[in-house]
N, C-alpha and C. Protein backbone atom coordinates (compact mmCIF):
# COMPACT_ATOMS: atom_id res chain seq x y z
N UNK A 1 26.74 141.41 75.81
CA UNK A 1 26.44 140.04 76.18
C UNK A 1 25.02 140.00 76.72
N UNK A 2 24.19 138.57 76.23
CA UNK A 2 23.09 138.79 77.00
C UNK A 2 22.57 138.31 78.51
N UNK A 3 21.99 137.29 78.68
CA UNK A 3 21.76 136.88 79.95
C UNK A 3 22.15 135.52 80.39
N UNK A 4 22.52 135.66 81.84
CA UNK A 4 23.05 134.51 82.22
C UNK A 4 22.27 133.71 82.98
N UNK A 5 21.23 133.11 82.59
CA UNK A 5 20.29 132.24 83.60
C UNK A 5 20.77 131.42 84.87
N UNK A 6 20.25 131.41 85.88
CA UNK A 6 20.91 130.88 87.39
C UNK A 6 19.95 129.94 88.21
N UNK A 7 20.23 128.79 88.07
CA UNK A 7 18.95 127.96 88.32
C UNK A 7 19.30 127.24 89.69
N UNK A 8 18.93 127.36 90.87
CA UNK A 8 19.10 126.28 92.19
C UNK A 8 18.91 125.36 91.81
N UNK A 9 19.84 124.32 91.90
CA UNK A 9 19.57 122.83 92.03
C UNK A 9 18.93 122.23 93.66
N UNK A 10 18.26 121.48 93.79
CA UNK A 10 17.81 121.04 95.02
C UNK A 10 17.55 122.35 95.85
N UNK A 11 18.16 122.63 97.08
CA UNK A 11 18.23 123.73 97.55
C UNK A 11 19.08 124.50 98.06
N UNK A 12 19.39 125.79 97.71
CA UNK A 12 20.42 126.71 97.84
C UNK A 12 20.10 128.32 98.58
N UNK A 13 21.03 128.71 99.61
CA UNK A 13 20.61 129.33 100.29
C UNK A 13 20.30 130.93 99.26
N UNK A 14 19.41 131.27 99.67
CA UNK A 14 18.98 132.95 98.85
C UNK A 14 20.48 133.60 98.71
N UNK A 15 21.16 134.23 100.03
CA UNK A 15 22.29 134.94 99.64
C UNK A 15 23.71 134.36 98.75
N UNK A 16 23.74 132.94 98.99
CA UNK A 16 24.09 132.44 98.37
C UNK A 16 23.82 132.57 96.60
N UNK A 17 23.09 132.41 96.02
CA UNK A 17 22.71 133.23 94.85
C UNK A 17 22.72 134.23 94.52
N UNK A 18 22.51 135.27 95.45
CA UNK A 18 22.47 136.76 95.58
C UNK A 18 23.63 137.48 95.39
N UNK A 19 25.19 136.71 96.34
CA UNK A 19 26.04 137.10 95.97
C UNK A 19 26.74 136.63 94.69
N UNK A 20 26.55 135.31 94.63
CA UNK A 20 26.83 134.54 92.78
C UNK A 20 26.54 135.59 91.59
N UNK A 21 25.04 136.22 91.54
CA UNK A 21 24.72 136.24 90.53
C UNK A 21 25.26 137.77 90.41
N UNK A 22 25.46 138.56 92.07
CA UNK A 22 25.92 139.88 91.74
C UNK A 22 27.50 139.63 91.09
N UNK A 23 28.29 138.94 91.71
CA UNK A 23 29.89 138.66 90.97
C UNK A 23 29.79 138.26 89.74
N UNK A 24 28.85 137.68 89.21
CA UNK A 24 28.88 137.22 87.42
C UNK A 24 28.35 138.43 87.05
N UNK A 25 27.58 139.05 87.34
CA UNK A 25 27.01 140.58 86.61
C UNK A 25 28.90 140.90 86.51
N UNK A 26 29.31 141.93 87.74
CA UNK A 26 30.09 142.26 87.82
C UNK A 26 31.43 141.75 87.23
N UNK A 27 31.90 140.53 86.73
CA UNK A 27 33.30 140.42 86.22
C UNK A 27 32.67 140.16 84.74
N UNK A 28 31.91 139.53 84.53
CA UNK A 28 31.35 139.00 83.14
C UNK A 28 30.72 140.22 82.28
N UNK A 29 30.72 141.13 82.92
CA UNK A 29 29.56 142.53 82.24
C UNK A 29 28.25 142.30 81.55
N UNK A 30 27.45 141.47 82.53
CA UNK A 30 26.56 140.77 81.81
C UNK A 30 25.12 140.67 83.06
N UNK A 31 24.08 140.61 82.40
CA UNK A 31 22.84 140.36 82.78
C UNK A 31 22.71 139.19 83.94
N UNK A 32 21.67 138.62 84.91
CA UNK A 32 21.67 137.83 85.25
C UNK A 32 19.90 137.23 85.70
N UNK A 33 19.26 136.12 85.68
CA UNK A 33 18.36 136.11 85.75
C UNK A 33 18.24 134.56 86.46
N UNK A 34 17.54 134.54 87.70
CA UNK A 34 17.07 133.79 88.06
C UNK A 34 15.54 132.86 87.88
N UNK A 35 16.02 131.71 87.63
CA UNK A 35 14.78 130.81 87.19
C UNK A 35 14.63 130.10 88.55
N UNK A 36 13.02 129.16 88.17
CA UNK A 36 12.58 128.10 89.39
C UNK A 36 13.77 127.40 89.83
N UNK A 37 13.74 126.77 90.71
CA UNK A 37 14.61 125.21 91.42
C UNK A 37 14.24 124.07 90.40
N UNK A 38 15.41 123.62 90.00
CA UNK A 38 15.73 122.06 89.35
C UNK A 38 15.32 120.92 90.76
N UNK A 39 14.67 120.02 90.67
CA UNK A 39 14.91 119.24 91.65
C UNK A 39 16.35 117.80 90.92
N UNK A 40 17.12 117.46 91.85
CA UNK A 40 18.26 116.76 90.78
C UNK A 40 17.56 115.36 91.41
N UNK A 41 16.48 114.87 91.64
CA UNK A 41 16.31 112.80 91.64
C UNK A 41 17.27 111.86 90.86
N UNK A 42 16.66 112.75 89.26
CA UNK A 42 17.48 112.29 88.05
C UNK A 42 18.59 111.75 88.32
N UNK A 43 19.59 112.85 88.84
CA UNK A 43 20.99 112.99 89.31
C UNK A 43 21.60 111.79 89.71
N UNK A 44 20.99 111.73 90.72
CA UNK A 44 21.63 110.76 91.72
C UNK A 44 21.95 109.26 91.91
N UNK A 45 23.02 109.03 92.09
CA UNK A 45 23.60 107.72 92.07
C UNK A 45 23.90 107.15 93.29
N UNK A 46 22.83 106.06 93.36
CA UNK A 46 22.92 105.83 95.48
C UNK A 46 24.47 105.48 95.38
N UNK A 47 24.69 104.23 94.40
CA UNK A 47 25.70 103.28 94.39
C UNK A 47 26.74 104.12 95.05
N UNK A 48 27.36 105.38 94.64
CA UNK A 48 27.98 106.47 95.25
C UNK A 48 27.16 107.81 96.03
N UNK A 49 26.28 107.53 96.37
CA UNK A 49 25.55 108.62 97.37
C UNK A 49 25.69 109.94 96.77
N UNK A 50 26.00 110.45 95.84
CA UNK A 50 26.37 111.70 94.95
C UNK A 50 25.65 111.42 93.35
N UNK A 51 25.78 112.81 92.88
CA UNK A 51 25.07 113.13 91.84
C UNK A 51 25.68 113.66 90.41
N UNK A 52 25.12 112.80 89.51
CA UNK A 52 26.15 112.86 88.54
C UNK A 52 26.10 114.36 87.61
N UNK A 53 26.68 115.27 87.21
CA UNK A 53 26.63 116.45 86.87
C UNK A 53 26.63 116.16 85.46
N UNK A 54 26.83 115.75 84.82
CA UNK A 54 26.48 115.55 83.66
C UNK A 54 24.98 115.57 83.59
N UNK A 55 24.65 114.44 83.90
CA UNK A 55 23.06 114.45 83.91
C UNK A 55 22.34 115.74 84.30
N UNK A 56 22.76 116.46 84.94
CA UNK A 56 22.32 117.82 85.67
C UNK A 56 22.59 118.83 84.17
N UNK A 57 23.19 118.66 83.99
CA UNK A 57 23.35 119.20 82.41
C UNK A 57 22.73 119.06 81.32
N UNK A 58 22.04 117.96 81.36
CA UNK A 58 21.21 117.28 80.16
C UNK A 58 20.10 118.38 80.77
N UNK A 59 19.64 118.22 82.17
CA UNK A 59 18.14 118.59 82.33
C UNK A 59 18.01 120.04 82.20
N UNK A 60 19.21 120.58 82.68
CA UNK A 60 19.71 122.47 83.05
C UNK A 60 19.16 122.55 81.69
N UNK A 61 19.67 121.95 80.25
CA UNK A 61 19.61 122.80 78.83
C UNK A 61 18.45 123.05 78.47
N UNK A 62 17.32 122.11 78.13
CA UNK A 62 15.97 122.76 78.05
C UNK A 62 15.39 123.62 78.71
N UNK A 63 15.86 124.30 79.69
CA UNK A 63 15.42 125.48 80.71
C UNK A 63 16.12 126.43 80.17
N UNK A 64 16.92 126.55 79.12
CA UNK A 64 18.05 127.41 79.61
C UNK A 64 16.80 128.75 78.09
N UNK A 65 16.42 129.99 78.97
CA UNK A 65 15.54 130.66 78.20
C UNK A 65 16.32 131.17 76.59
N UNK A 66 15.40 131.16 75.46
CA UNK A 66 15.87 131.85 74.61
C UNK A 66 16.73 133.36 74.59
N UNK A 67 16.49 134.13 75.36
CA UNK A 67 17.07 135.50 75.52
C UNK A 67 18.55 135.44 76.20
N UNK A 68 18.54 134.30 77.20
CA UNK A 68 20.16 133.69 77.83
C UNK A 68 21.11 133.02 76.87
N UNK A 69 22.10 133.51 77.34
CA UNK A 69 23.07 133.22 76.80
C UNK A 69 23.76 131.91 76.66
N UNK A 70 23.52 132.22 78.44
CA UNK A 70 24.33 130.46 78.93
C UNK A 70 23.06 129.87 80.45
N UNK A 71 23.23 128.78 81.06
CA UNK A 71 22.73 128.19 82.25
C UNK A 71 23.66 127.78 82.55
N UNK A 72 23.20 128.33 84.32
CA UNK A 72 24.59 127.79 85.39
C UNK A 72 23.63 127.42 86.60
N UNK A 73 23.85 125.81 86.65
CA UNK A 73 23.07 125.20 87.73
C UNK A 73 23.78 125.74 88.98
N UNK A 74 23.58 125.51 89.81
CA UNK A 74 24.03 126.06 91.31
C UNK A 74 23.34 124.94 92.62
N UNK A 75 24.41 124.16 93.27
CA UNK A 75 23.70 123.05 94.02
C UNK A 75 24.45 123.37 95.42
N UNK A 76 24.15 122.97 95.99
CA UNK A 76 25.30 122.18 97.46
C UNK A 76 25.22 120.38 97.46
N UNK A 77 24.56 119.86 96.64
CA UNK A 77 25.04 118.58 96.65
C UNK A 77 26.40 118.30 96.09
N UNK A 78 26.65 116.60 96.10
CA UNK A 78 27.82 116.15 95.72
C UNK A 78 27.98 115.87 94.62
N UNK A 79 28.37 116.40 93.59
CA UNK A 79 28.80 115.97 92.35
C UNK A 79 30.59 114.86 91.82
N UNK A 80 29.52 114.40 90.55
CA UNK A 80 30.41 113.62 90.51
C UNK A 80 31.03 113.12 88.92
N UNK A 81 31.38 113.09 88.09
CA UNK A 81 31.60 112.41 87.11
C UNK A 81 32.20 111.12 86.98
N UNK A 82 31.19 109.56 85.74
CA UNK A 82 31.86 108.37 86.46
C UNK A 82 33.35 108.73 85.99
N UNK A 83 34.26 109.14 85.40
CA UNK A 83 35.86 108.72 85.48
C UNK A 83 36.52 109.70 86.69
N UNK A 84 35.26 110.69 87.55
CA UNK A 84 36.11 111.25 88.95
C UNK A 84 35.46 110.91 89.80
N UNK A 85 35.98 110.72 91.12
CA UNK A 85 35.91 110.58 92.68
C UNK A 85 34.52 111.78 93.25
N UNK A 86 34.97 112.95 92.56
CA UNK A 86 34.22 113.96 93.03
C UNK A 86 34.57 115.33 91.99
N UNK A 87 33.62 116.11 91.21
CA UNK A 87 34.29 117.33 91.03
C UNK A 87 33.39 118.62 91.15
N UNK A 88 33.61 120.02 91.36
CA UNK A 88 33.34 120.91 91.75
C UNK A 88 32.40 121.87 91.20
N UNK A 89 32.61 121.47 89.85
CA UNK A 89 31.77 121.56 88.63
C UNK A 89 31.80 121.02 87.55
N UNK A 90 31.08 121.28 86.14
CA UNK A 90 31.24 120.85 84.84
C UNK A 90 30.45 121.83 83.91
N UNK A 91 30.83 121.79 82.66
CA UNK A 91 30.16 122.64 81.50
C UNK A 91 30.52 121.76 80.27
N UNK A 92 30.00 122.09 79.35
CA UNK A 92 29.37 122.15 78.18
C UNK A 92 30.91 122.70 77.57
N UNK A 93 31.57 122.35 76.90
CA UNK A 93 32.98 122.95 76.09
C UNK A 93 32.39 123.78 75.09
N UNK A 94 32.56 125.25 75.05
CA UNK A 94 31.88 125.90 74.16
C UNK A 94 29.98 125.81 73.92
N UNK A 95 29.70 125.19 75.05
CA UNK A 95 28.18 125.51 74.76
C UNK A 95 27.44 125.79 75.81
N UNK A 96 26.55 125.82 76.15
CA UNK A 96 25.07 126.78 77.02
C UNK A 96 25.64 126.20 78.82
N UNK A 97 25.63 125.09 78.65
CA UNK A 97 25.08 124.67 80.15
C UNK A 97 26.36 124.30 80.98
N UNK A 98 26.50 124.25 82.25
CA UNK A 98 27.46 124.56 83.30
C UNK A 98 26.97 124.42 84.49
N UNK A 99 27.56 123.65 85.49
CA UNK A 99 26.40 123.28 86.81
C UNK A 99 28.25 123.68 87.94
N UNK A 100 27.55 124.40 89.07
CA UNK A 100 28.48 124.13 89.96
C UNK A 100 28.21 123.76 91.32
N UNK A 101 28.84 123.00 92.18
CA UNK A 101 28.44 122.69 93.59
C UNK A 101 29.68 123.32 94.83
N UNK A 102 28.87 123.85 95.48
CA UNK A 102 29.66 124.42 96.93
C UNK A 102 29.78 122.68 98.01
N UNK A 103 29.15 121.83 97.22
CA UNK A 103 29.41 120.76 98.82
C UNK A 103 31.18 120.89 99.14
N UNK A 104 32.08 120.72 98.09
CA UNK A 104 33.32 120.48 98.77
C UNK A 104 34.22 121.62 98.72
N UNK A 105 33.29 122.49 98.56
CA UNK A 105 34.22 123.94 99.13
C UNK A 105 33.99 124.43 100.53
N UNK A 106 33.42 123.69 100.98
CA UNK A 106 32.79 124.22 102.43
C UNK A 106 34.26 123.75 103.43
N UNK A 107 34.84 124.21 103.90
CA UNK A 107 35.78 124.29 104.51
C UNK A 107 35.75 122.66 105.88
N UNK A 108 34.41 123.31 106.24
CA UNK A 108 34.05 121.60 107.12
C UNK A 108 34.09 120.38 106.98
N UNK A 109 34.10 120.18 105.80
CA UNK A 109 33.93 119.46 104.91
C UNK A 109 35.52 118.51 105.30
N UNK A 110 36.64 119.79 105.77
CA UNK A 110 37.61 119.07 105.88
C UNK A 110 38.42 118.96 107.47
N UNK A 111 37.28 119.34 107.82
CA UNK A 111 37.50 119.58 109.62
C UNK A 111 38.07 120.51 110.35
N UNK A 112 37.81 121.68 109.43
CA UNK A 112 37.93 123.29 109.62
C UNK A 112 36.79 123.85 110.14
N UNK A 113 37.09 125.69 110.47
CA UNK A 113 35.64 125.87 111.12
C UNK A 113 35.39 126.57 109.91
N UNK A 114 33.66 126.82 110.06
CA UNK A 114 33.07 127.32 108.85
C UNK A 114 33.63 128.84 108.33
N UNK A 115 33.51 129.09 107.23
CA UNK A 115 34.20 130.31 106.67
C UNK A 115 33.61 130.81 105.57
N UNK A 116 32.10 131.31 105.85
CA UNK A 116 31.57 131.68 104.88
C UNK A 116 31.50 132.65 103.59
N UNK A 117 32.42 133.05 103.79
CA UNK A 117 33.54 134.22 102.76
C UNK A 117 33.93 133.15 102.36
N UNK A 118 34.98 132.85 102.93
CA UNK A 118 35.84 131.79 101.62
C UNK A 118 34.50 131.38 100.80
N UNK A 119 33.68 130.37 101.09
CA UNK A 119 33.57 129.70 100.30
C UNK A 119 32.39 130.25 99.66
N UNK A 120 32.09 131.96 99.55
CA UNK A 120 31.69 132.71 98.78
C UNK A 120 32.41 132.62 97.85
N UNK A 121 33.89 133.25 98.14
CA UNK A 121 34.47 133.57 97.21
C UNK A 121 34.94 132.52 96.02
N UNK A 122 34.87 130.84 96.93
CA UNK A 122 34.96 129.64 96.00
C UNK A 122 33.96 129.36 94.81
N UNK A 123 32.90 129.54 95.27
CA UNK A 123 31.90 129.12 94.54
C UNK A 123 31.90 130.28 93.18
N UNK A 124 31.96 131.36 93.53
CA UNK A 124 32.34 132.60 92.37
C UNK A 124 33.39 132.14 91.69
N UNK A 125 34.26 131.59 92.15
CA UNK A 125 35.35 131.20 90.72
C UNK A 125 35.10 130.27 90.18
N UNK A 126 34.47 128.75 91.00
CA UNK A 126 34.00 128.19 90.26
C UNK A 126 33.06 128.29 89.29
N UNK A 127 31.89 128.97 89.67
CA UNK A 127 30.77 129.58 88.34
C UNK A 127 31.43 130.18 87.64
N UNK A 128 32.67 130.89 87.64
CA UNK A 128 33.36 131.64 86.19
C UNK A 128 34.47 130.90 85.85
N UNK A 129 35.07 129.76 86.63
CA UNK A 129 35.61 128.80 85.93
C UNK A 129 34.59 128.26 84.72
N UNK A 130 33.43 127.56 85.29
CA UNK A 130 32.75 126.90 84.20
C UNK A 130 32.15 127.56 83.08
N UNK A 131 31.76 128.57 83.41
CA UNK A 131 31.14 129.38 82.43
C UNK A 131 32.35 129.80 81.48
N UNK A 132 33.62 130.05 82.15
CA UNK A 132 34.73 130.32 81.01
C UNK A 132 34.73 129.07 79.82
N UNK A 133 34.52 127.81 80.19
CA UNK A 133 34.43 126.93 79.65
C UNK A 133 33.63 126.93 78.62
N UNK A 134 32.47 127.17 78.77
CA UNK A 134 31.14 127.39 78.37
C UNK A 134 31.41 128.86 76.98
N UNK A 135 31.97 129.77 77.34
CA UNK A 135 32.72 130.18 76.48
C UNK A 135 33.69 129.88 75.23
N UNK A 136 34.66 128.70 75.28
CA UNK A 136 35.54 128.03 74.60
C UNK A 136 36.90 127.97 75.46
N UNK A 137 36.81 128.53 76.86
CA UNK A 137 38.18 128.66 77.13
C UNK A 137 38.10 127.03 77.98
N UNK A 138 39.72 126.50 77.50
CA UNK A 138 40.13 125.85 78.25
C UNK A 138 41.15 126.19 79.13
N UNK A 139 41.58 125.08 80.52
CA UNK A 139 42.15 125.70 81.27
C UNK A 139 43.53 126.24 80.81
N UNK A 140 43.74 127.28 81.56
CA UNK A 140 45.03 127.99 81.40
C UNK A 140 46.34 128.07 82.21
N UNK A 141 47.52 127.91 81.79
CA UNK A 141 48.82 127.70 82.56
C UNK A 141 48.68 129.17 83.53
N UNK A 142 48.01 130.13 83.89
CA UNK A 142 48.36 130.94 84.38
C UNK A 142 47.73 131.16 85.68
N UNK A 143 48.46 130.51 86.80
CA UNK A 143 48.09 130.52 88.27
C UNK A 143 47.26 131.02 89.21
N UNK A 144 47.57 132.43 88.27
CA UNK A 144 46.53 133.31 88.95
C UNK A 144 45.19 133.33 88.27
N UNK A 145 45.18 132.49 87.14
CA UNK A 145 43.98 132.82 86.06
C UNK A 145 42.76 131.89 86.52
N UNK A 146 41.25 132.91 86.31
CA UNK A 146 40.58 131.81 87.08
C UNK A 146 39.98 130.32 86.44
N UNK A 147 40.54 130.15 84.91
CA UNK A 147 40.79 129.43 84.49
C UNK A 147 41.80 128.17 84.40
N UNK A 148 42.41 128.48 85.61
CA UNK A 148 43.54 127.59 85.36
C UNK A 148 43.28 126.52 86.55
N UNK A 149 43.43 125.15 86.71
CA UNK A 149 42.51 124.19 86.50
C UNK A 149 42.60 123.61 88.21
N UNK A 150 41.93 123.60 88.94
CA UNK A 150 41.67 123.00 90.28
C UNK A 150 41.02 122.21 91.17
N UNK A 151 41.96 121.19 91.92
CA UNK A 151 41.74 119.69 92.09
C UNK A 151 41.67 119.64 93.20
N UNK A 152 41.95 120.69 94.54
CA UNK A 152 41.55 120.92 95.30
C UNK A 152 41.33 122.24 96.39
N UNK A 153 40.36 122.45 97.06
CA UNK A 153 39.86 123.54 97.41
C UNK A 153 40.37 124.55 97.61
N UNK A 154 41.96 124.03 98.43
CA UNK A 154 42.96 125.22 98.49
C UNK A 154 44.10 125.73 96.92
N UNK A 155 43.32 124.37 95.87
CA UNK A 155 43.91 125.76 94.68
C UNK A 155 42.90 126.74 94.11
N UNK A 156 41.78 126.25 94.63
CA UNK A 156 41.02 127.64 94.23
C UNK A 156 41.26 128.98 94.93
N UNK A 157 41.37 128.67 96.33
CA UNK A 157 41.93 130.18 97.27
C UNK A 157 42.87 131.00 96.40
N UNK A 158 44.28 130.04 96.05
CA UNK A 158 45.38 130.73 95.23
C UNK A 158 45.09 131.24 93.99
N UNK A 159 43.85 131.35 93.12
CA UNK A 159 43.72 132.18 91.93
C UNK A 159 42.78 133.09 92.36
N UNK A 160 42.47 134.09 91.22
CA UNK A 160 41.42 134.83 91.37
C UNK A 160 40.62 134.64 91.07
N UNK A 161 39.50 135.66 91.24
CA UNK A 161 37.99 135.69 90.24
C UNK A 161 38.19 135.73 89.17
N UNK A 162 39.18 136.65 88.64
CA UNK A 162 39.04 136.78 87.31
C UNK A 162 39.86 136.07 86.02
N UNK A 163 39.42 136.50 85.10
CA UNK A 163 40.20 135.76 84.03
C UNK A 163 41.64 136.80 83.50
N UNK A 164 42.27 136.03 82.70
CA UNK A 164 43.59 136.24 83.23
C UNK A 164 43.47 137.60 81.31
N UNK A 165 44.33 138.28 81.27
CA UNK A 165 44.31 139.17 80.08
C UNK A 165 43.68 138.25 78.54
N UNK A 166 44.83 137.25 78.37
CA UNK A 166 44.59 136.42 77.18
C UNK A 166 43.38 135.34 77.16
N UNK A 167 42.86 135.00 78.29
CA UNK A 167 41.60 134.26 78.52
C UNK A 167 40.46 135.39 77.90
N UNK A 168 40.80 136.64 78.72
CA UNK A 168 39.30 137.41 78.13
C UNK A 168 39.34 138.14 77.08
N UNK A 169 40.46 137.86 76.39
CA UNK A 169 40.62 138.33 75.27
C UNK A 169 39.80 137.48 74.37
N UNK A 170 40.38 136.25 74.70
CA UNK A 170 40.14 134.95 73.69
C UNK A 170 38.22 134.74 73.63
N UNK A 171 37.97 134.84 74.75
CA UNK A 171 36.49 134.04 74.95
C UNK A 171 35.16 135.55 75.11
N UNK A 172 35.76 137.12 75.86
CA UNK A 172 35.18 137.69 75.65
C UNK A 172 35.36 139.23 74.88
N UNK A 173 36.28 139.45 74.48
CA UNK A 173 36.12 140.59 73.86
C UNK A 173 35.30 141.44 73.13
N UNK A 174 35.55 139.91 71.81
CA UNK A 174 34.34 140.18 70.69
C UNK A 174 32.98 140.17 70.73
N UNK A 175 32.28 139.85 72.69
CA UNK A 175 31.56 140.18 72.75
C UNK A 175 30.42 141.36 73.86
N UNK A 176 31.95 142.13 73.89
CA UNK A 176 31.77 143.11 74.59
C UNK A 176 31.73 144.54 73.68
């Protein structure tokens, strides 16, 4: 596999990336390369004070370098799609680009104390949720699979990082 480009949206803390891009090396068996900061203006929709991820997608793809494989935006703003309230990420079904946001994995968020592990470990499934996507996989009935599909923060805790046997069969084998 070749490289997985990793682009900050607005601004994102260094280790924050640092540990992202080491867990996608590590479960994905794959390269990783960091580009400049996206600024998201584009994005944003006062009418809802959040930022539409789609659009973040349009802009992610022309960045995304010839030698990469795929682009995975990386924000702490609020994302949003207009037919959802709020969601956590989005990709491209079978193609390059994939944006994810830590705003509503942050545990505070819901009047908890901060837990910066967890929502290490959130944001890592989400970037290999989407990128599974980005692959061809859609979500999967299997609970533990990190494909299998989550609507709120505490169903991401309950799966893993990884993808489940028949997910990485399906989306990476043939290119390992």
């Amino acid at each position: 596999m070749s490289v997985i480009a990793l682009v900050p949206i607005h601004t994102v803390p260094a280790t924050q990336l640092e540990h992202l891009a080491r867990g996608i090396r590590e479960i994905l068996h794959c390269e990783t390369a960091l580009l400049p900061r996206l600024e998201a203006a584009a994005a944003y929709e006062a009418a809802r004070n959040q930022y539409n991820s789609t659009t973040l997608l349009a802009h992610l793809l022309p960045l995304r370098p010839p030698h990469s494989a795929k682009i995975l935006g990386i924000t702490e703003l609020d994302l949003f799609i207009p037919i959802l309230t709020y969601v956590f990420g989005e990709a491209q079904l079978s193609g390059a680009a994939a944006v994810v946001s830590s705003f509503r994995l942050r545990n505070e968020l819901y009047g908890l104390p901060a837990d910066p592990t967890r929502l290490r470990q959130r944001l890592l499934k989400e970037a290999n949720h989407e990128l599974g996507h980005t692959f061809g996989l859609i979500h999967c009935r299997n609970v533990n699979c990190v494909m299998h599909p989550s609507t709120y923060a505490e169903d991401i805790d309950l799966k893993a990082e990884r993808f489940c046997e028949e997910c990485w069969k399906e989306a990476f084998e043939s290119v390992h």
